[in-house]
N, C-alpha and C. Protein backbone atom coordinates (compact mmCIF):
# COMPACT_ATOMS: atom_id res chain seq x y z
N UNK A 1 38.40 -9.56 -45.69
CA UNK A 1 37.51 -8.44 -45.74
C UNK A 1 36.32 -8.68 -44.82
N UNK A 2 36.07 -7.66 -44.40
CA UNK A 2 34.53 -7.52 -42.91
C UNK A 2 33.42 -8.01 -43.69
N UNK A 3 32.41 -8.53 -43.38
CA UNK A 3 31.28 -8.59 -44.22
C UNK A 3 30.44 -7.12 -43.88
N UNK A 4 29.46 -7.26 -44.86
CA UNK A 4 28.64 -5.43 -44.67
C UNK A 4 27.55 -5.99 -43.87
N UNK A 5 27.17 -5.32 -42.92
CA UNK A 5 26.16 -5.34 -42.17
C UNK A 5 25.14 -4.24 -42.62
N UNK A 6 23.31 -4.82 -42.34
CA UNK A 6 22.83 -3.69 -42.74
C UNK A 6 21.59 -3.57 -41.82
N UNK A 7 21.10 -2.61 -41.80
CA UNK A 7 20.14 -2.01 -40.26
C UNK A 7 18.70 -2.48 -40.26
N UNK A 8 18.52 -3.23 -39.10
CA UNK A 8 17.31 -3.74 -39.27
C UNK A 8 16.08 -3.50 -39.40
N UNK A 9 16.00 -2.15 -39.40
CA UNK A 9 14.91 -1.47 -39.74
C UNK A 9 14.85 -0.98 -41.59
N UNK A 10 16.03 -1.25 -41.95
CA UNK A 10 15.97 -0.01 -42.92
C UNK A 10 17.29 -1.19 -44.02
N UNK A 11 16.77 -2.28 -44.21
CA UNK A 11 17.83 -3.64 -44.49
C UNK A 11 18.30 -3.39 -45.78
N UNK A 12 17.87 -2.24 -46.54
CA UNK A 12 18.76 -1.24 -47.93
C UNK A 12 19.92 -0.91 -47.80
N UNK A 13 20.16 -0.62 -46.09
CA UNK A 13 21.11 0.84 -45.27
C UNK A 13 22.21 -0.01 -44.86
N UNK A 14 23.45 0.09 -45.53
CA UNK A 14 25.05 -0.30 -44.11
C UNK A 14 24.70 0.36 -43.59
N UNK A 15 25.49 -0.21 -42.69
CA UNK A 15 25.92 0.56 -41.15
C UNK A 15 27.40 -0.10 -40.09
N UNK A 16 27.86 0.75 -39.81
CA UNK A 16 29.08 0.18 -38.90
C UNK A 16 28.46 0.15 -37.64
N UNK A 17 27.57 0.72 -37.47
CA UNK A 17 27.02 1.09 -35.77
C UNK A 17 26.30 0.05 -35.20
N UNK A 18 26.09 -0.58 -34.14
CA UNK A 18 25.47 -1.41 -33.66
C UNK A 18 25.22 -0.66 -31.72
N UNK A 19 23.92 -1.49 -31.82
CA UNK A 19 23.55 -0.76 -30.20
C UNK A 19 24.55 -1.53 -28.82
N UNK A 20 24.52 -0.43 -28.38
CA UNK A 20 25.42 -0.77 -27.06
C UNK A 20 24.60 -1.58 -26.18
N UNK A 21 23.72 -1.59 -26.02
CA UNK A 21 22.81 -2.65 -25.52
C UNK A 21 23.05 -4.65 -26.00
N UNK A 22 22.33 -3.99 -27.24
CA UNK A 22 21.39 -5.48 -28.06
C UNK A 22 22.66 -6.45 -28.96
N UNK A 23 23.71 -4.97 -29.57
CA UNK A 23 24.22 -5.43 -30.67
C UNK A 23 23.59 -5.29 -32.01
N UNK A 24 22.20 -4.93 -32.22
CA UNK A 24 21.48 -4.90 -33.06
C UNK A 24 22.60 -3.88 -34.14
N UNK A 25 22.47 -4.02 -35.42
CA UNK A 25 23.12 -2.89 -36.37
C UNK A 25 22.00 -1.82 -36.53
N UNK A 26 22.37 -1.20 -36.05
CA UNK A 26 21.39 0.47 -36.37
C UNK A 26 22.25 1.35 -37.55
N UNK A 27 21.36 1.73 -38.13
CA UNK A 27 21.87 3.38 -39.17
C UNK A 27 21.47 4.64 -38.53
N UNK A 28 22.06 5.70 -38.75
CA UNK A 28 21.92 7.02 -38.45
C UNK A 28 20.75 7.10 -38.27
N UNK A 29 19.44 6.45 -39.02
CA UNK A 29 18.53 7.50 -38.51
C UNK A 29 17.57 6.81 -37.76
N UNK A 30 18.56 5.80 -37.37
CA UNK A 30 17.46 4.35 -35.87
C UNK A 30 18.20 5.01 -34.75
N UNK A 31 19.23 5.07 -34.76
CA UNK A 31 19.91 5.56 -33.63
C UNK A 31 19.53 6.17 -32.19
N UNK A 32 19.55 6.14 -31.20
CA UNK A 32 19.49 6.91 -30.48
C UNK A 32 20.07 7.47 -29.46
N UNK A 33 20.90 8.50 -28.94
CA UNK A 33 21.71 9.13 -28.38
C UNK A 33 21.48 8.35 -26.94
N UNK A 34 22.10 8.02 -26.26
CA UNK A 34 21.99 7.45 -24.66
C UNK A 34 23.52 8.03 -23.97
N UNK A 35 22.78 8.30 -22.79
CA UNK A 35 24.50 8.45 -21.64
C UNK A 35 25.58 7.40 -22.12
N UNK A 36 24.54 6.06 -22.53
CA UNK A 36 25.94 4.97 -22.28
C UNK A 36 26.43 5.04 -23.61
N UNK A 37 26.19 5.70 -24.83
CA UNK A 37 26.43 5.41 -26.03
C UNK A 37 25.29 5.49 -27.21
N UNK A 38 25.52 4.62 -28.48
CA UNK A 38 24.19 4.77 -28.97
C UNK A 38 23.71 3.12 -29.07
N UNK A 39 21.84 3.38 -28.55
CA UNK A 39 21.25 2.49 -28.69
C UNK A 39 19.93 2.62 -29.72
N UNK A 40 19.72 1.36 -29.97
CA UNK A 40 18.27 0.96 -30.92
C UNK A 40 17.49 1.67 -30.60
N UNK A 41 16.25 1.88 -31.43
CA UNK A 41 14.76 2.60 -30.77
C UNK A 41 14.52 1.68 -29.91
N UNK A 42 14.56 0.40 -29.68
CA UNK A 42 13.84 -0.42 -28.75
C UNK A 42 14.67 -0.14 -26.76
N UNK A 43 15.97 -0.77 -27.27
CA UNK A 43 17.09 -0.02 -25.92
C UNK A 43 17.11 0.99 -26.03
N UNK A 44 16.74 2.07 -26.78
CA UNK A 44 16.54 3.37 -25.99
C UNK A 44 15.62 4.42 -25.63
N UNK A 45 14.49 3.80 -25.31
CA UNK A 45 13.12 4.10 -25.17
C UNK A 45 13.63 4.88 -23.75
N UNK A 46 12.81 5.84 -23.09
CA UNK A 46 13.04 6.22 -22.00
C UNK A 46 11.82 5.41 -21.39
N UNK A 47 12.10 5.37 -19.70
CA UNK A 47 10.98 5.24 -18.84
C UNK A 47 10.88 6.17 -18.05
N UNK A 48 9.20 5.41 -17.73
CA UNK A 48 8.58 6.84 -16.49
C UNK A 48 9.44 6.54 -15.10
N UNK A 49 9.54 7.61 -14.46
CA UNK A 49 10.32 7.06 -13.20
C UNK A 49 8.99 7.47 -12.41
N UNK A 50 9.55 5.80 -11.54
CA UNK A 50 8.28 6.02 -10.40
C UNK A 50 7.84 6.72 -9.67
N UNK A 51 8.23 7.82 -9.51
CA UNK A 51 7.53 9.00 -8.62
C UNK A 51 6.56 9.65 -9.90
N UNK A 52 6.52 9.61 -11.21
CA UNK A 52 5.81 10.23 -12.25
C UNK A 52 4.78 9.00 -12.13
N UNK A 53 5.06 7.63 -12.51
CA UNK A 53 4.01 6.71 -12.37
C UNK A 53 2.93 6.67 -11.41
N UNK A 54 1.76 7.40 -12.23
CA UNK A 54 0.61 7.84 -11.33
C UNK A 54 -0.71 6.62 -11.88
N UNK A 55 -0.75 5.22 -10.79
CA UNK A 55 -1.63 4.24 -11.53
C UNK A 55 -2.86 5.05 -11.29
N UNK A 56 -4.54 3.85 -11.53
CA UNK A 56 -5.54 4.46 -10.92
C UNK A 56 -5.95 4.57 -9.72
N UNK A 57 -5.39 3.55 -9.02
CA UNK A 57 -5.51 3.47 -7.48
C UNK A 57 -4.83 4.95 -6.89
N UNK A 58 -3.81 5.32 -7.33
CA UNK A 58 -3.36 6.38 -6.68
C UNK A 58 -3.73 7.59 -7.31
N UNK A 59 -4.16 7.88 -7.90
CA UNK A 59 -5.12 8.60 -8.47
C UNK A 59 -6.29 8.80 -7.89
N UNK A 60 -7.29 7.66 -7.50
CA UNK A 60 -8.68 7.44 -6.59
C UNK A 60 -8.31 7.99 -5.08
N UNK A 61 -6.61 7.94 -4.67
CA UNK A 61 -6.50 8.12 -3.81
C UNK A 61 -6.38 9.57 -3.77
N UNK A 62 -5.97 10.27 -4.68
CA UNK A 62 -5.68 11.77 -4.61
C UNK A 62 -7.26 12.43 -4.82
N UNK A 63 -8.07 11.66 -5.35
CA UNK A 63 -9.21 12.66 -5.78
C UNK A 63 -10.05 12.49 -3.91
N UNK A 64 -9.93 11.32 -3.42
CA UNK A 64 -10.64 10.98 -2.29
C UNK A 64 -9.77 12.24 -1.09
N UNK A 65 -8.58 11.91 -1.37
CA UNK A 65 -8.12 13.14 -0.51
C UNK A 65 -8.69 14.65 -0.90
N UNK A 66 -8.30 14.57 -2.05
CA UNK A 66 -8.78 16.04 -2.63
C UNK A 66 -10.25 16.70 -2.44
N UNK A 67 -10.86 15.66 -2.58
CA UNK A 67 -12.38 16.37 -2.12
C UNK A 67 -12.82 16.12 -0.71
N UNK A 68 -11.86 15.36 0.34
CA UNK A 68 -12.08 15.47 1.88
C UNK A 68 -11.16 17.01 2.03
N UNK A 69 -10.21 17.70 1.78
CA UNK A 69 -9.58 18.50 1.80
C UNK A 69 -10.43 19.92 1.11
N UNK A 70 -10.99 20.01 -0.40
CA UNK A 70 -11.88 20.17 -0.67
C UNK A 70 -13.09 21.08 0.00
N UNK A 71 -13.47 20.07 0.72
CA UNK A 71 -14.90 19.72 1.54
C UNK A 71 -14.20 20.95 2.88
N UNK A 72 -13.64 20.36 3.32
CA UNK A 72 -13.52 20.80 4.89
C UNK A 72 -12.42 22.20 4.88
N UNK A 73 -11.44 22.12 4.17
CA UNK A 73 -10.97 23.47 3.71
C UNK A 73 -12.11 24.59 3.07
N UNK A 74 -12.39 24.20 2.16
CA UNK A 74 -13.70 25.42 1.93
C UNK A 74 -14.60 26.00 3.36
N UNK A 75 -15.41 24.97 3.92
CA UNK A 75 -15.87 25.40 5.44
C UNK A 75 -15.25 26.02 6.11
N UNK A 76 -13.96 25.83 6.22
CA UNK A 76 -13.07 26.33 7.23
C UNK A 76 -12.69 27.34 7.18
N UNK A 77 -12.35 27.85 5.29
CA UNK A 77 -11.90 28.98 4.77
C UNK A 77 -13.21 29.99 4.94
N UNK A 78 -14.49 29.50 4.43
CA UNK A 78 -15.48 30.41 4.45
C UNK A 78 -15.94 30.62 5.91
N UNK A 79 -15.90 29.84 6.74
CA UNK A 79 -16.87 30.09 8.23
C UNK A 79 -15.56 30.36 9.48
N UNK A 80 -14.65 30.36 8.48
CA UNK A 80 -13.72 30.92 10.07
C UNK A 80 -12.55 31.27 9.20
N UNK A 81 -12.07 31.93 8.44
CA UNK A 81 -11.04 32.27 8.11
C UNK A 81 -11.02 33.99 7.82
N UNK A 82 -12.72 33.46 6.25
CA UNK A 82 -12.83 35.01 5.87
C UNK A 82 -13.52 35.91 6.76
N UNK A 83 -13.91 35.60 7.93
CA UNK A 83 -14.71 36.59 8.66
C UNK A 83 -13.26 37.06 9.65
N UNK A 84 -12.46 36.46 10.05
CA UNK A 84 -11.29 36.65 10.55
C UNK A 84 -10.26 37.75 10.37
N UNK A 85 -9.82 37.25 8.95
CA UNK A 85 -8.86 38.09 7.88
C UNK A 85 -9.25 38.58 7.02
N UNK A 86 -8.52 39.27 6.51
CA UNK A 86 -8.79 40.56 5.24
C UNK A 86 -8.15 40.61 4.56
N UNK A 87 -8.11 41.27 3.47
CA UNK A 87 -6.71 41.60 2.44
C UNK A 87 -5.75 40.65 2.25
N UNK A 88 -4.78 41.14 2.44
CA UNK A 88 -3.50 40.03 1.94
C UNK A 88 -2.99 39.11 3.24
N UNK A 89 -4.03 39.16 4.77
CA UNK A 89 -3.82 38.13 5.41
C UNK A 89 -4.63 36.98 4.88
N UNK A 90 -5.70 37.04 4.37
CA UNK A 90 -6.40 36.45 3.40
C UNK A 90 -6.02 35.65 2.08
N UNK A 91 -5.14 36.33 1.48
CA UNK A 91 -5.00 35.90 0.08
C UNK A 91 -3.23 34.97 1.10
N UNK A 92 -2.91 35.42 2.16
CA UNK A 92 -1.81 34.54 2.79
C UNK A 92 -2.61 32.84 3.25
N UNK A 93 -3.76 33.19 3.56
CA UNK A 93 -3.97 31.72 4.23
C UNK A 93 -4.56 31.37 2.59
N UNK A 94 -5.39 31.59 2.02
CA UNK A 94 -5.29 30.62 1.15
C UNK A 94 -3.96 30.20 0.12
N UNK A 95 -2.99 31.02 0.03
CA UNK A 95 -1.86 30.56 -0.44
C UNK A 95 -1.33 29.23 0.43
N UNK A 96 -0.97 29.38 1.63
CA UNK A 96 -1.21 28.24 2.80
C UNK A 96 -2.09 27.43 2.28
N UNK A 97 -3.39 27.31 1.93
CA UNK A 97 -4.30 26.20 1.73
C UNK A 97 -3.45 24.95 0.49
N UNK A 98 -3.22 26.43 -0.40
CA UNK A 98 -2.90 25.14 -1.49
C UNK A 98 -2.17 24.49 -1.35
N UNK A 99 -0.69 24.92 -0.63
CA UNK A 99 0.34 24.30 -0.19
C UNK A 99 -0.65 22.65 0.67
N UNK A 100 -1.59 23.07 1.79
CA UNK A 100 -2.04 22.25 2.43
C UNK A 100 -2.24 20.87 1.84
N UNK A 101 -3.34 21.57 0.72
CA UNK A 101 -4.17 20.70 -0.59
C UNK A 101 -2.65 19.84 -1.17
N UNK A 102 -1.86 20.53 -0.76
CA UNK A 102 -0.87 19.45 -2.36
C UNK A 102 -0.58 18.75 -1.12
N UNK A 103 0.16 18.74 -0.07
CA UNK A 103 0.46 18.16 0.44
C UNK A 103 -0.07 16.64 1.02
N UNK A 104 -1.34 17.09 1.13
CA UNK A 104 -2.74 16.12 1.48
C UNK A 104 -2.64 14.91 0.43
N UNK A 105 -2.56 15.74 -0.78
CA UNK A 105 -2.61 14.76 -2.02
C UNK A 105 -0.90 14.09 -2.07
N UNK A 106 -0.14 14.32 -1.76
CA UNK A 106 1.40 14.48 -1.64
C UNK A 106 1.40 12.49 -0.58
N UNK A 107 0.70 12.99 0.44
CA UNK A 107 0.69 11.98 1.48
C UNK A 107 -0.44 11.07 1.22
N UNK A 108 -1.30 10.94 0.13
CA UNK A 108 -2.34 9.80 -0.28
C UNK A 108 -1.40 9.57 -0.77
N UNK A 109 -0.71 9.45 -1.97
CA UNK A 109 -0.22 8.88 -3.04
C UNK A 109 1.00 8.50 -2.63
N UNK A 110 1.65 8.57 -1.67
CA UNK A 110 2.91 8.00 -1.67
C UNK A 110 4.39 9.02 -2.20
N UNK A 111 3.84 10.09 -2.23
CA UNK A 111 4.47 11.43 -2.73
C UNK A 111 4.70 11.70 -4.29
N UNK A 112 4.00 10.75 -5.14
CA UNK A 112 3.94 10.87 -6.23
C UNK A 112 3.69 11.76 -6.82
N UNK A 113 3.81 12.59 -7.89
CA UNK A 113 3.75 14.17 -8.62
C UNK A 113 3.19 13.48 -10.05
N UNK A 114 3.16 14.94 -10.74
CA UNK A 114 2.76 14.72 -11.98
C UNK A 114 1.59 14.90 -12.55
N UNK A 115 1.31 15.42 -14.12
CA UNK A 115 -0.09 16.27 -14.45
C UNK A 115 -1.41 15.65 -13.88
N UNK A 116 -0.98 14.75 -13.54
CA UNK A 116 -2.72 13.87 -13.40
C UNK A 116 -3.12 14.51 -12.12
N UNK A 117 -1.92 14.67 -11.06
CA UNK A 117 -2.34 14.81 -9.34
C UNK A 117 -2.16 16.71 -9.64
N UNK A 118 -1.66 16.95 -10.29
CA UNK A 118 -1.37 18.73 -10.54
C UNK A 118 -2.96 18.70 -10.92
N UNK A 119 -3.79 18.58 -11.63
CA UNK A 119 -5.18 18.80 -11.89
C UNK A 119 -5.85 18.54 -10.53
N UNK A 120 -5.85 17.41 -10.08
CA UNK A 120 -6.63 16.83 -8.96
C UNK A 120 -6.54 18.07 -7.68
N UNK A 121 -5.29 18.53 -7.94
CA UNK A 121 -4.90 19.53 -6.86
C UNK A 121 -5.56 20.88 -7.27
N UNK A 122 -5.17 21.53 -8.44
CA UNK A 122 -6.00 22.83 -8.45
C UNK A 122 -7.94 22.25 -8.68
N UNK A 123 -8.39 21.20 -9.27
CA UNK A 123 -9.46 21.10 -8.58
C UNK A 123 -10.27 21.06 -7.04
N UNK A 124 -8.86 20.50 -6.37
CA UNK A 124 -9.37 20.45 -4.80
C UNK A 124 -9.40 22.37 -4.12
N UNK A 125 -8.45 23.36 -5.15
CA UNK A 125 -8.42 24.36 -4.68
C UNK A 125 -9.63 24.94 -5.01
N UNK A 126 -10.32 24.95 -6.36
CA UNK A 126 -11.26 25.52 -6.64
C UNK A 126 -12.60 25.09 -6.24
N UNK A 127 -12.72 24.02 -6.04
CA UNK A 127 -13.69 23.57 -4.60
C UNK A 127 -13.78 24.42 -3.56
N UNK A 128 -13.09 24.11 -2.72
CA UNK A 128 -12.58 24.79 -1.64
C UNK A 128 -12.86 26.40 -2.09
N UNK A 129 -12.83 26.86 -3.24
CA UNK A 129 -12.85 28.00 -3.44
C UNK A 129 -14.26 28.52 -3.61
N UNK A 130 -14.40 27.62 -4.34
CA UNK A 130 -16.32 28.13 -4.49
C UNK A 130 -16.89 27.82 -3.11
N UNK A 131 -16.75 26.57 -2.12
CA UNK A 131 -17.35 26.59 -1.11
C UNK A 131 -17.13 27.92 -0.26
N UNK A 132 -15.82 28.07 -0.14
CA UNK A 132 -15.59 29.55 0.57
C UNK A 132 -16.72 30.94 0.18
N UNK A 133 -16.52 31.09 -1.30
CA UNK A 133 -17.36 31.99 -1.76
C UNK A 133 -18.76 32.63 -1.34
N UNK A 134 -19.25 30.99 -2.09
CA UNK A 134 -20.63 31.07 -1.89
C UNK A 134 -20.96 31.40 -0.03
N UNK A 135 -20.43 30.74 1.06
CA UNK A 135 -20.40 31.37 2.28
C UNK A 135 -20.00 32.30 2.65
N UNK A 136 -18.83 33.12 1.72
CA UNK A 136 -18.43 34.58 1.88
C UNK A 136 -19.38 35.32 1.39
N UNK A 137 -20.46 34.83 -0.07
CA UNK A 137 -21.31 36.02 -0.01
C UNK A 137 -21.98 36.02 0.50
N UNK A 138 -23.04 35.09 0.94
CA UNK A 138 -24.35 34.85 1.57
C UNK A 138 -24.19 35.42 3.09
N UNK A 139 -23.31 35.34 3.89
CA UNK A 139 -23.41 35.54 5.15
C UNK A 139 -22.50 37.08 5.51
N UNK A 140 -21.02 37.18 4.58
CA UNK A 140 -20.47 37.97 5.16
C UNK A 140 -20.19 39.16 3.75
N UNK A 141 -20.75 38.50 2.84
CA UNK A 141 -20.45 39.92 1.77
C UNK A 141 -19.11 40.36 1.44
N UNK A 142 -18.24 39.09 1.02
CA UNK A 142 -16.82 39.56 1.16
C UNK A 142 -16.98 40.07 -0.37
N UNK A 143 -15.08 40.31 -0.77
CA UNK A 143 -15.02 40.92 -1.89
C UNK A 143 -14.92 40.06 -2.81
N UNK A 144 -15.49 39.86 -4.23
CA UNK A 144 -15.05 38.75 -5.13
C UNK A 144 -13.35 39.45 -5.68
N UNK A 145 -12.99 40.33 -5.75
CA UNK A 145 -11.82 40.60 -6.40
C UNK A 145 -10.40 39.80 -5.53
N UNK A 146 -10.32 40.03 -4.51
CA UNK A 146 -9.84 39.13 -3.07
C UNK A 146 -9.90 37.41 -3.23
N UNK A 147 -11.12 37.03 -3.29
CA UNK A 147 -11.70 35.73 -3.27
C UNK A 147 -10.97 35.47 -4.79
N UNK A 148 -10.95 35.86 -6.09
CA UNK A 148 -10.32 35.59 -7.20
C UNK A 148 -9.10 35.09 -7.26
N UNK A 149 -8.18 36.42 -6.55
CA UNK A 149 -6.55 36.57 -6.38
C UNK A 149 -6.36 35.74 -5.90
N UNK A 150 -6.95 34.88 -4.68
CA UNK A 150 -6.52 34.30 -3.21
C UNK A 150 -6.40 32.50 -4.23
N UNK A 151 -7.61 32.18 -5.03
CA UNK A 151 -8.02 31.18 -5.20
C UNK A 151 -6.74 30.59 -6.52
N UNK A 152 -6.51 32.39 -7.24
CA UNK A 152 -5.38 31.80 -8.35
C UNK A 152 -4.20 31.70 -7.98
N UNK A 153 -3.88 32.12 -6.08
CA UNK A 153 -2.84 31.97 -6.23
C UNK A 153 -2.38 30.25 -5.15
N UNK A 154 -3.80 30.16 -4.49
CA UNK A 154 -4.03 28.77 -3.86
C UNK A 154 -3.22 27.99 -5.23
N UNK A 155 -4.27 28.19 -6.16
CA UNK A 155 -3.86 27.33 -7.33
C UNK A 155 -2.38 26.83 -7.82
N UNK A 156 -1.91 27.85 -7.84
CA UNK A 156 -0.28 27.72 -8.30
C UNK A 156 0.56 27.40 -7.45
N UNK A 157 0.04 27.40 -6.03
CA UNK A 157 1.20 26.84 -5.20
C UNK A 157 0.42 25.40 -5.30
N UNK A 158 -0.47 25.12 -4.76
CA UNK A 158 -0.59 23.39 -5.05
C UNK A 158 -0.66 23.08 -6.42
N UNK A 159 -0.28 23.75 -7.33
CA UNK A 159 0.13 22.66 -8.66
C UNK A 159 1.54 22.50 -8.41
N UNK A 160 2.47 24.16 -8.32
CA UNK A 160 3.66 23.72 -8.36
C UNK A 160 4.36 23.15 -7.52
N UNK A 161 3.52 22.71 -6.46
CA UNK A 161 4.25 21.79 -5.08
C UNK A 161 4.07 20.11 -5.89
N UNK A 162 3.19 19.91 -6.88
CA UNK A 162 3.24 18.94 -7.69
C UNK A 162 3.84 18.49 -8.76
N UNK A 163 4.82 19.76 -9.33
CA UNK A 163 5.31 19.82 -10.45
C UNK A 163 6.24 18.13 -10.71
């Protein structure tokens, strides 16, 4: 006769199951579903994959990009873009910007993604956005309804170029 094995978490519980990994005896409710079979909570933890692994260094690196991008996109947008364009050639280049902005941040980091650089990015847009502004009203009196649209939609393309 087999001897009874019982689950190491839960040493009350048989179990026939053991992890495809460890060997460990797991019960139904240690278990965990894997491609290769079932493993322990410990073998079957998921990991971050390295393009999600956002340390602080690369992080320092996205905000340093982000506010040189930031910085000089806003100027650029407010002192030579909006006196330029209008309407929806307008709300086109800043859609272009954000794309720019993610990309910027895209090439600090090593192309790394993920919520930390998705923030860093619609912050670098809304920078850029207020700098534009404040030089669109003071000098050229643009429209805030325009300047709104343009900035939410900057936004969503450099987050989701980060997704």
């Amino acid at each position: 006769m087999s001897e009874t094995i019982y689950c190491e978490k839960h040493p009350d519980t048989p179990t026939n199951l053991r992890c495809s990994r460890c060997e460990k005896p797991v019960c139904p409710q240690c278990l965990v579903h894997a491609a290769v079979g079932i493993r322990c909570q410990d073998c079957g933890k998921a990991t971050v994959l390295p393009t999600y692994n956002v340390s602080a260094s690369f992080l320092m690196r996205a905000i340093l990009a982000g506010l040189a991008v930031g910085l000089g996109g806003g100027l650029v947008l407010g002192l030579i873009m909006r006196p330029l364009l209008f309407g929806f050639l307008y709300l086109a280049a800043l859609g272009g910007f954000g794309y720019l902005a993610s990309e910027a941040i895209g090439l600090a980091t090593g192309r790394k993604r993920g919520r930390r650089l998705q923030f860093v990015a619609g912050a670098t847009v809304v920078l850029a956005s207020v700098i534009s502004a404040v030089i669109s009203f003071a000098f050229i009196g643009g429209s805030p309804v325009i300047d709104l649209f343009g900035a939410a939609l900057a936004v969503y393309v450099a987050v989701v170029r980060l997704r």
